[in-house]
PDB file of N, CA and C in Angstrom:
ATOM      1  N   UNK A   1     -14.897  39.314  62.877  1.00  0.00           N
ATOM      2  CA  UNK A   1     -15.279  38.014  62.366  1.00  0.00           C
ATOM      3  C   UNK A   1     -15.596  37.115  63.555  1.00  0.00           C
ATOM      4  N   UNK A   2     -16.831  36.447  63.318  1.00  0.00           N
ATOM      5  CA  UNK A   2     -16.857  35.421  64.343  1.00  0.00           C
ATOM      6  C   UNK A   2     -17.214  33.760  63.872  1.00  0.00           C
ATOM      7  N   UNK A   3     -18.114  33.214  64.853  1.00  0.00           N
ATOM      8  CA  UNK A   3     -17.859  31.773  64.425  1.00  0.00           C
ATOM      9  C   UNK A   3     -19.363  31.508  63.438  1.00  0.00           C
ATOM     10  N   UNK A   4     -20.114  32.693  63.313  1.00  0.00           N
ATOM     11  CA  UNK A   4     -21.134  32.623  61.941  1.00  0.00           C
ATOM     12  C   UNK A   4     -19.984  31.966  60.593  1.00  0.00           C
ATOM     13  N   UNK A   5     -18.605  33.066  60.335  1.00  0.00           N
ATOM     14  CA  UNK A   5     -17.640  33.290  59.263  1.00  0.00           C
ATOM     15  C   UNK A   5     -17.207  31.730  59.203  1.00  0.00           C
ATOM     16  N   UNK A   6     -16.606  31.008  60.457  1.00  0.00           N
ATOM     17  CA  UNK A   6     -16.117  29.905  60.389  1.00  0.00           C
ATOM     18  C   UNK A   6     -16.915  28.688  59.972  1.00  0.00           C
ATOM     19  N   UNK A   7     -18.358  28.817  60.458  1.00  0.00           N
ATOM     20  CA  UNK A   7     -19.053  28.187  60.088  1.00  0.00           C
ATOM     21  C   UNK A   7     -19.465  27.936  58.705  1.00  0.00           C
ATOM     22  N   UNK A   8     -19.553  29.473  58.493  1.00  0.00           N
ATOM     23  CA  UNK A   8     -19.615  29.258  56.216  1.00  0.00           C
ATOM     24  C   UNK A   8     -18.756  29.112  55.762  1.00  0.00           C
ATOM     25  N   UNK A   9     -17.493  29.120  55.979  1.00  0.00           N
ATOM     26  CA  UNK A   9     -16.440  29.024  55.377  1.00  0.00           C
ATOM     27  C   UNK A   9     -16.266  26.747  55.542  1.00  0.00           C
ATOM     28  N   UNK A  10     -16.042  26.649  56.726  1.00  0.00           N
ATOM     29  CA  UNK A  10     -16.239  25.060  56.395  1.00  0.00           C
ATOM     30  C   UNK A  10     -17.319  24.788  55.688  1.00  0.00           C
ATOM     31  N   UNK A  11     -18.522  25.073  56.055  1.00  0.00           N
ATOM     32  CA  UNK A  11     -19.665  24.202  54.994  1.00  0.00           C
ATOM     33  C   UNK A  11     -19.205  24.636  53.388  1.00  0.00           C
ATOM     34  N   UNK A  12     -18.559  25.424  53.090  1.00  0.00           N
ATOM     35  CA  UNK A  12     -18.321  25.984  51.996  1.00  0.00           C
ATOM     36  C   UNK A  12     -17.265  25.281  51.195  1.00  0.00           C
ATOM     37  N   UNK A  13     -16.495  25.282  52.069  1.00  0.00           N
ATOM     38  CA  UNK A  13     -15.280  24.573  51.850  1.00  0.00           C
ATOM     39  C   UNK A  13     -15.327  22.800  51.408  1.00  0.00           C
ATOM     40  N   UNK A  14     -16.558  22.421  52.707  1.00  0.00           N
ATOM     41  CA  UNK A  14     -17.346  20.770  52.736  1.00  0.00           C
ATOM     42  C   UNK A  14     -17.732  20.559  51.835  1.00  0.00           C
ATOM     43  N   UNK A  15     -18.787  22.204  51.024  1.00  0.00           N
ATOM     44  CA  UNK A  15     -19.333  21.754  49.604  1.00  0.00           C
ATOM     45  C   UNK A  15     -19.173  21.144  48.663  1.00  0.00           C
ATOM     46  N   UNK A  16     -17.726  22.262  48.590  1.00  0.00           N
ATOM     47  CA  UNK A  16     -16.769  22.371  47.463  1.00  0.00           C
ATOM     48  C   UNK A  16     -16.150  21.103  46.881  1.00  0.00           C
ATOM     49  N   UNK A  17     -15.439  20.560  48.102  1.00  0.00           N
ATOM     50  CA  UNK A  17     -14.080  19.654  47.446  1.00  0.00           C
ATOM     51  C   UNK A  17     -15.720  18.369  48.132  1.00  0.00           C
ATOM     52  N   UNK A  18     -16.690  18.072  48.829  1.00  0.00           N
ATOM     53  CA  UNK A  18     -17.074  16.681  48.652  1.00  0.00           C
ATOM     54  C   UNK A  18     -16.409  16.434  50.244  1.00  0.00           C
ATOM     55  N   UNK A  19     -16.346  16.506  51.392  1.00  0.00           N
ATOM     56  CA  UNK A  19     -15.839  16.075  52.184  1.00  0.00           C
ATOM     57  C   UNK A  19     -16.804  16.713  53.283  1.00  0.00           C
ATOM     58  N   UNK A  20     -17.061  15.579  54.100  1.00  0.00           N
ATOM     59  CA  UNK A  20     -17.767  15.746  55.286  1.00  0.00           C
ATOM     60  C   UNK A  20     -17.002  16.942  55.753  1.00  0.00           C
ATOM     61  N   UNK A  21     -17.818  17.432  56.622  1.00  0.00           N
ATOM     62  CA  UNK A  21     -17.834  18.735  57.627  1.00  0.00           C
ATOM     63  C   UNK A  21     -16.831  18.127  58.510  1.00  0.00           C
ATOM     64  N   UNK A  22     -16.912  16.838  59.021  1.00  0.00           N
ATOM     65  CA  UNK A  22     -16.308  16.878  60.569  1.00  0.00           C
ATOM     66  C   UNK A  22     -14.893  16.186  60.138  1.00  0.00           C
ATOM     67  N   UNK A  23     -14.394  16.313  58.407  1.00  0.00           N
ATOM     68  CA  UNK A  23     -13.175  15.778  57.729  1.00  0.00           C
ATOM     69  C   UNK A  23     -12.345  17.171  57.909  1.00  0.00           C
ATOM     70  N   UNK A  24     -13.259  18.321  57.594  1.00  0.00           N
ATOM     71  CA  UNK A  24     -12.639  19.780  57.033  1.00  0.00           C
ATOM     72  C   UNK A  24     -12.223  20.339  58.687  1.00  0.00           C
ATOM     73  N   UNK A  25     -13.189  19.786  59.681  1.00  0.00           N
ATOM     74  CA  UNK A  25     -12.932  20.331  60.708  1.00  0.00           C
ATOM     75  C   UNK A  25     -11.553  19.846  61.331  1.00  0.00           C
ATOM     76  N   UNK A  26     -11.661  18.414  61.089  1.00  0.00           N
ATOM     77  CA  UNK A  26     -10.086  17.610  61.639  1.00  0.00           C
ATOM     78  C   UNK A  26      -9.169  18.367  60.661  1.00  0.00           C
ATOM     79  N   UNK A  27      -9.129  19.033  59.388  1.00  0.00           N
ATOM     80  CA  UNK A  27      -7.814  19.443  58.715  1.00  0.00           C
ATOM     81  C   UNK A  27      -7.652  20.784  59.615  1.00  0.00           C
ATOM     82  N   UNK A  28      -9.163  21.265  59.756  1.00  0.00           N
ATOM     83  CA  UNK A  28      -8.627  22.935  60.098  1.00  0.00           C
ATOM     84  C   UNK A  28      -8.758  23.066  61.423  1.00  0.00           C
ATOM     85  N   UNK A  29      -9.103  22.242  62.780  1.00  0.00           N
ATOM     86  CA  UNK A  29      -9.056  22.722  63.812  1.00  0.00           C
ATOM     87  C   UNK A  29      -8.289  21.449  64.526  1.00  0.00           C
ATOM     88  N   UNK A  30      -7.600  20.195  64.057  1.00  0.00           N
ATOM     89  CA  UNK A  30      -7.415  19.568  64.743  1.00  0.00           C
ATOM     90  C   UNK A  30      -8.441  19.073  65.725  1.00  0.00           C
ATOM     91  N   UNK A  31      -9.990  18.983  65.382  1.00  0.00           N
ATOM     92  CA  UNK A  31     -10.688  17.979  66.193  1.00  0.00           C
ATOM     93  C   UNK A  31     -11.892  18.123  64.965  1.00  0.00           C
ATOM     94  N   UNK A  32     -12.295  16.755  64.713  1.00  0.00           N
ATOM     95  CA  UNK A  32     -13.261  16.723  64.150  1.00  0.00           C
ATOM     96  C   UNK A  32     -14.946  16.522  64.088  1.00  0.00           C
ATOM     97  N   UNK A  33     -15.146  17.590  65.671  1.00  0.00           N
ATOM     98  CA  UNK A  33     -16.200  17.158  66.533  1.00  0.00           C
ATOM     99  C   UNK A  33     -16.409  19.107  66.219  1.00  0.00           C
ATOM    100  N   UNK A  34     -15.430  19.720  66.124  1.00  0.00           N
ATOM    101  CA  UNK A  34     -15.633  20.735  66.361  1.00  0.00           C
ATOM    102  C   UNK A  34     -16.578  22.055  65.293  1.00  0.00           C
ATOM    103  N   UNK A  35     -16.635  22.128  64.675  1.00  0.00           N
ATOM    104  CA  UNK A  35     -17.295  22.311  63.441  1.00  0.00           C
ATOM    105  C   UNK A  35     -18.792  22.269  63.617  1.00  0.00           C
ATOM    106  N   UNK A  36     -18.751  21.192  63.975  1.00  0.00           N
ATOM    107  CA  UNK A  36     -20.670  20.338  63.728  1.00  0.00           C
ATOM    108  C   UNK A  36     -20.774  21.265  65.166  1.00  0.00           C
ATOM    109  N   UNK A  37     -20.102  21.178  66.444  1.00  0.00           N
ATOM    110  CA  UNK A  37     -20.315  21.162  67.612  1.00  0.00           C
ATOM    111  C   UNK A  37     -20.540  23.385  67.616  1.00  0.00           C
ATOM    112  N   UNK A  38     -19.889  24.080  66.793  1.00  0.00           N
ATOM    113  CA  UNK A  38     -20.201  25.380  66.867  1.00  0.00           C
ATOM    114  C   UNK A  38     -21.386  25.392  65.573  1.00  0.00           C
ATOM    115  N   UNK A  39     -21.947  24.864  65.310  1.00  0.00           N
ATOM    116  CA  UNK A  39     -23.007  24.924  64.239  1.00  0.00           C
ATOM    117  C   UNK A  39     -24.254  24.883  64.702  1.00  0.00           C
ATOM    118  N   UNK A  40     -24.031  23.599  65.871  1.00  0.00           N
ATOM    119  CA  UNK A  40     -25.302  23.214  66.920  1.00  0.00           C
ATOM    120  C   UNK A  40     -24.773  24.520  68.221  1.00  0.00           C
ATOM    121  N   UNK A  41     -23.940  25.220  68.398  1.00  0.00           N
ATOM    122  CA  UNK A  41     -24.196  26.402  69.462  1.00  0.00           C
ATOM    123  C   UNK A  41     -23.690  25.474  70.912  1.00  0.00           C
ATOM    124  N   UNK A  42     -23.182  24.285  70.421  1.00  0.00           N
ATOM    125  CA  UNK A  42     -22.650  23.802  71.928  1.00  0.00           C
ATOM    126  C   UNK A  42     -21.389  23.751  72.004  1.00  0.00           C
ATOM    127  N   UNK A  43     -20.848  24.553  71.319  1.00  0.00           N
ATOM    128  CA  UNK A  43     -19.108  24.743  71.494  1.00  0.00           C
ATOM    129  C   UNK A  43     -18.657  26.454  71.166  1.00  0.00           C
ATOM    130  N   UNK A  44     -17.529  27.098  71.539  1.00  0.00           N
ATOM    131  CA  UNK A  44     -17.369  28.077  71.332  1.00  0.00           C
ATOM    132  C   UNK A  44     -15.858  28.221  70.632  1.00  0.00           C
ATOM    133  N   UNK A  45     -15.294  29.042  70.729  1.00  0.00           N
ATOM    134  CA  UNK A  45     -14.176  29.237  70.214  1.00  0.00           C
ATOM    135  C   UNK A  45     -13.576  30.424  70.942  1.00  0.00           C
ATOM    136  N   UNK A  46     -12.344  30.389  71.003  1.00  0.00           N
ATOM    137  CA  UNK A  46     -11.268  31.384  71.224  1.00  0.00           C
ATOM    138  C   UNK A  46     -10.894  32.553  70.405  1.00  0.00           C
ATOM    139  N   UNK A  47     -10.556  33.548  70.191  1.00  0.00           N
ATOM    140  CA  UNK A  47      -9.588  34.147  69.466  1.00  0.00           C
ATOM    141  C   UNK A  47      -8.559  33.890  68.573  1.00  0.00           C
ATOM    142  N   UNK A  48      -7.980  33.292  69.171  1.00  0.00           N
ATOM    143  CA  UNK A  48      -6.534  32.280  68.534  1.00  0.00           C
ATOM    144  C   UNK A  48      -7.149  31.330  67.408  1.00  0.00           C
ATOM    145  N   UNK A  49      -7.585  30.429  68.383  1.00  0.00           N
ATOM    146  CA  UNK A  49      -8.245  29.062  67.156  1.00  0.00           C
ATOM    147  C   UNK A  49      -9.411  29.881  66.427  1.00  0.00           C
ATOM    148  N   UNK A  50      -9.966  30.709  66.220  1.00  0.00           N
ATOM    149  CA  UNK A  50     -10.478  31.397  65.443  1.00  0.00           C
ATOM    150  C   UNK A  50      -9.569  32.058  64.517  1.00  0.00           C
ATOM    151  N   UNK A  51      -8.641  32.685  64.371  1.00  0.00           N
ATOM    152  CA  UNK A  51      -7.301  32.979  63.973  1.00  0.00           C
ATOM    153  C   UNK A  51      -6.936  32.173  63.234  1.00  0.00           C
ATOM    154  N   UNK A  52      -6.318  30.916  63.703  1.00  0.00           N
ATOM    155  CA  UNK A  52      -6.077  29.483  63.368  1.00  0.00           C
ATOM    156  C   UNK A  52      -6.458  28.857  61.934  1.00  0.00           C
ATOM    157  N   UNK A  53      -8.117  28.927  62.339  1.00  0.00           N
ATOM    158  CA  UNK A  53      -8.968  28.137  61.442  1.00  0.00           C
ATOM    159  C   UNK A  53      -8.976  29.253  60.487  1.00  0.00           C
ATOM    160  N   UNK A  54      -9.132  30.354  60.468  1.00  0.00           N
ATOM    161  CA  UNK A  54      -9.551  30.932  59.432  1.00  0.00           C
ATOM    162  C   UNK A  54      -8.061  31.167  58.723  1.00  0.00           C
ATOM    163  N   UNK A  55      -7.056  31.155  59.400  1.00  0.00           N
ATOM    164  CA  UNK A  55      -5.901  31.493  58.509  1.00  0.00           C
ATOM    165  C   UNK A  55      -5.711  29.744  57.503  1.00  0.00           C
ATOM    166  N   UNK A  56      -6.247  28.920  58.220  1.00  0.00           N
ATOM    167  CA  UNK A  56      -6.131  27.271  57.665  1.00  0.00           C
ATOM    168  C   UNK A  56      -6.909  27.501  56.592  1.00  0.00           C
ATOM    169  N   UNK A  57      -8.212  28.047  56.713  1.00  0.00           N
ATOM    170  CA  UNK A  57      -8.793  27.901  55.429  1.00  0.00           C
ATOM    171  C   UNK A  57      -8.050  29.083  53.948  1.00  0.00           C
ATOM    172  N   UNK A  58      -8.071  30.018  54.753  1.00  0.00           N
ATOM    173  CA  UNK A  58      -7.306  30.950  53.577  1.00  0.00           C
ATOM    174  C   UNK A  58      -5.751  30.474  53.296  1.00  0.00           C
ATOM    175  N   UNK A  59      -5.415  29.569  53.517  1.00  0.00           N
ATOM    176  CA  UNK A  59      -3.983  28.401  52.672  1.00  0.00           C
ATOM    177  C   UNK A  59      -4.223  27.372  52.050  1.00  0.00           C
ATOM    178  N   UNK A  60      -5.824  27.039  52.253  1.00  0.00           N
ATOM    179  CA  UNK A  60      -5.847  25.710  51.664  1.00  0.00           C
ATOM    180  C   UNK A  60      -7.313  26.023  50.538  1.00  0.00           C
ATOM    181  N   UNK A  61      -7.433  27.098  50.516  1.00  0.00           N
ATOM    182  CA  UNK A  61      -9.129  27.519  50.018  1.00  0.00           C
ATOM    183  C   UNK A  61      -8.871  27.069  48.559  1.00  0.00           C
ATOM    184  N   UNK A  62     -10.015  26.312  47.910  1.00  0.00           N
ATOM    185  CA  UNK A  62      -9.664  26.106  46.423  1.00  0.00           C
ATOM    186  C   UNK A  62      -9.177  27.007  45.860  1.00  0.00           C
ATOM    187  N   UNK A  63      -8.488  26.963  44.497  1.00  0.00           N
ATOM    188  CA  UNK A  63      -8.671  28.541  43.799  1.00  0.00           C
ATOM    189  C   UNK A  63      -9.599  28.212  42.901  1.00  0.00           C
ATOM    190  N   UNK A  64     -10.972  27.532  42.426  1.00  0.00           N
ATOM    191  CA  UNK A  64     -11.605  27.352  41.729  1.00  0.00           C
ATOM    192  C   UNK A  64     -13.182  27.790  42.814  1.00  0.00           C
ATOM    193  N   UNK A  65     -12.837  28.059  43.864  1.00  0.00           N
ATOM    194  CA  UNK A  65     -13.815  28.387  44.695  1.00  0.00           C
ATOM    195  C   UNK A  65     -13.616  29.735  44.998  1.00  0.00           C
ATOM    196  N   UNK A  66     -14.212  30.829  44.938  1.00  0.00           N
ATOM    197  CA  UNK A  66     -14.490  32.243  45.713  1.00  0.00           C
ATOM    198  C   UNK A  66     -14.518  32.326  46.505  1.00  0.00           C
ATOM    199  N   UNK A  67     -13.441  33.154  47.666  1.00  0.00           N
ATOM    200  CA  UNK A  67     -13.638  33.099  48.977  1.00  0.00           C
ATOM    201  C   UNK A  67     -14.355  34.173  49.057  1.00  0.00           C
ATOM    202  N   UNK A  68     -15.522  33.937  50.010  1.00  0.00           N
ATOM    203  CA  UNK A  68     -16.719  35.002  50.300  1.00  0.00           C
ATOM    204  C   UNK A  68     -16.047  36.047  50.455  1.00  0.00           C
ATOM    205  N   UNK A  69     -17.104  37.505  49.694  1.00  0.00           N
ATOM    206  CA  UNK A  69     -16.871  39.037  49.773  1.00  0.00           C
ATOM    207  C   UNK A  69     -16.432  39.714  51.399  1.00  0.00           C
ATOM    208  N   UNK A  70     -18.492  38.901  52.039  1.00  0.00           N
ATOM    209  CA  UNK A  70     -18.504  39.499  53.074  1.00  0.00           C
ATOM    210  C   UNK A  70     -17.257  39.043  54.241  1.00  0.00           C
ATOM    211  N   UNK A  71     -16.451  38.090  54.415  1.00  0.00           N
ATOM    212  CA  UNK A  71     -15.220  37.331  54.973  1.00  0.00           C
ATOM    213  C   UNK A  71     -13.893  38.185  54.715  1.00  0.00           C
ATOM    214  N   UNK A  72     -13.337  38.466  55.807  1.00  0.00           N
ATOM    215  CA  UNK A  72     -12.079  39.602  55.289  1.00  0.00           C
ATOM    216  C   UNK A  72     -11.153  38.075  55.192  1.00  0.00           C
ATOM    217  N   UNK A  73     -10.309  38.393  54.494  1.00  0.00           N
ATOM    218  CA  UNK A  73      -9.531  37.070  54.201  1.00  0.00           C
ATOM    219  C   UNK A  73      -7.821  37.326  55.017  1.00  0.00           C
ATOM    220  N   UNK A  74      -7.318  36.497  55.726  1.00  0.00           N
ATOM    221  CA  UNK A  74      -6.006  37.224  56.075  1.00  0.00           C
ATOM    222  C   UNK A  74      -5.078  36.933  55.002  1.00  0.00           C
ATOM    223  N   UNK A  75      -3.985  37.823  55.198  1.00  0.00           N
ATOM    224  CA  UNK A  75      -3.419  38.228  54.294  1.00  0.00           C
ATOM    225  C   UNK A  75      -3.308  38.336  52.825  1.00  0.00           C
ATOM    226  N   UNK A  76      -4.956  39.133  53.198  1.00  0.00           N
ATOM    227  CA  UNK A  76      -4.964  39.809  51.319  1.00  0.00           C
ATOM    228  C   UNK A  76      -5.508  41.655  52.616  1.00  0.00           C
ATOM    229  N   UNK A  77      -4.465  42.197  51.330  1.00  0.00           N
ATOM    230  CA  UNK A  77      -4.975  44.056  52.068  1.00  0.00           C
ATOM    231  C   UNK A  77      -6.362  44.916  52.006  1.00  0.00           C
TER     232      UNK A  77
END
């Protein structure tokens, strides 16, 4: 998984509940610059905070929303 996954998963997430991108980014990465900033290709990410964010979104993911097929989700087997 890389930061393509993180990227659909916030806009997805932004869709969903109505909340700016750089709102979803302050819940799930602690900066709300960051999001917009790997979308435009001028920021990167780690391992960890990749880790991070994607485990943030799979705790907080609607359940009225589908978490994408192609997205392995953590902790589902």
């Amino acid at each position: 998984m890389g930061t393509d996954a993180v990227i659909r998963l916030g806009e997805l997430y932004a869709a969903h509940t109505g909340l700016k991108i750089s709102t979803v980014s302050s819940y799930a990465a602690n900066d709300g610059k960051w999001l917009t900033a790997l979308q435009r290709g001028s920021s990167g990410c780690t391992v960890r905070r990749l880790a991070n964010v994607v485990g943030w979104f799979a705790d907080n993911w609607p359940a009225d929303l589908a978490w994408p097929s192609d997205i392995p989700r953590p902790g589902t087997p």
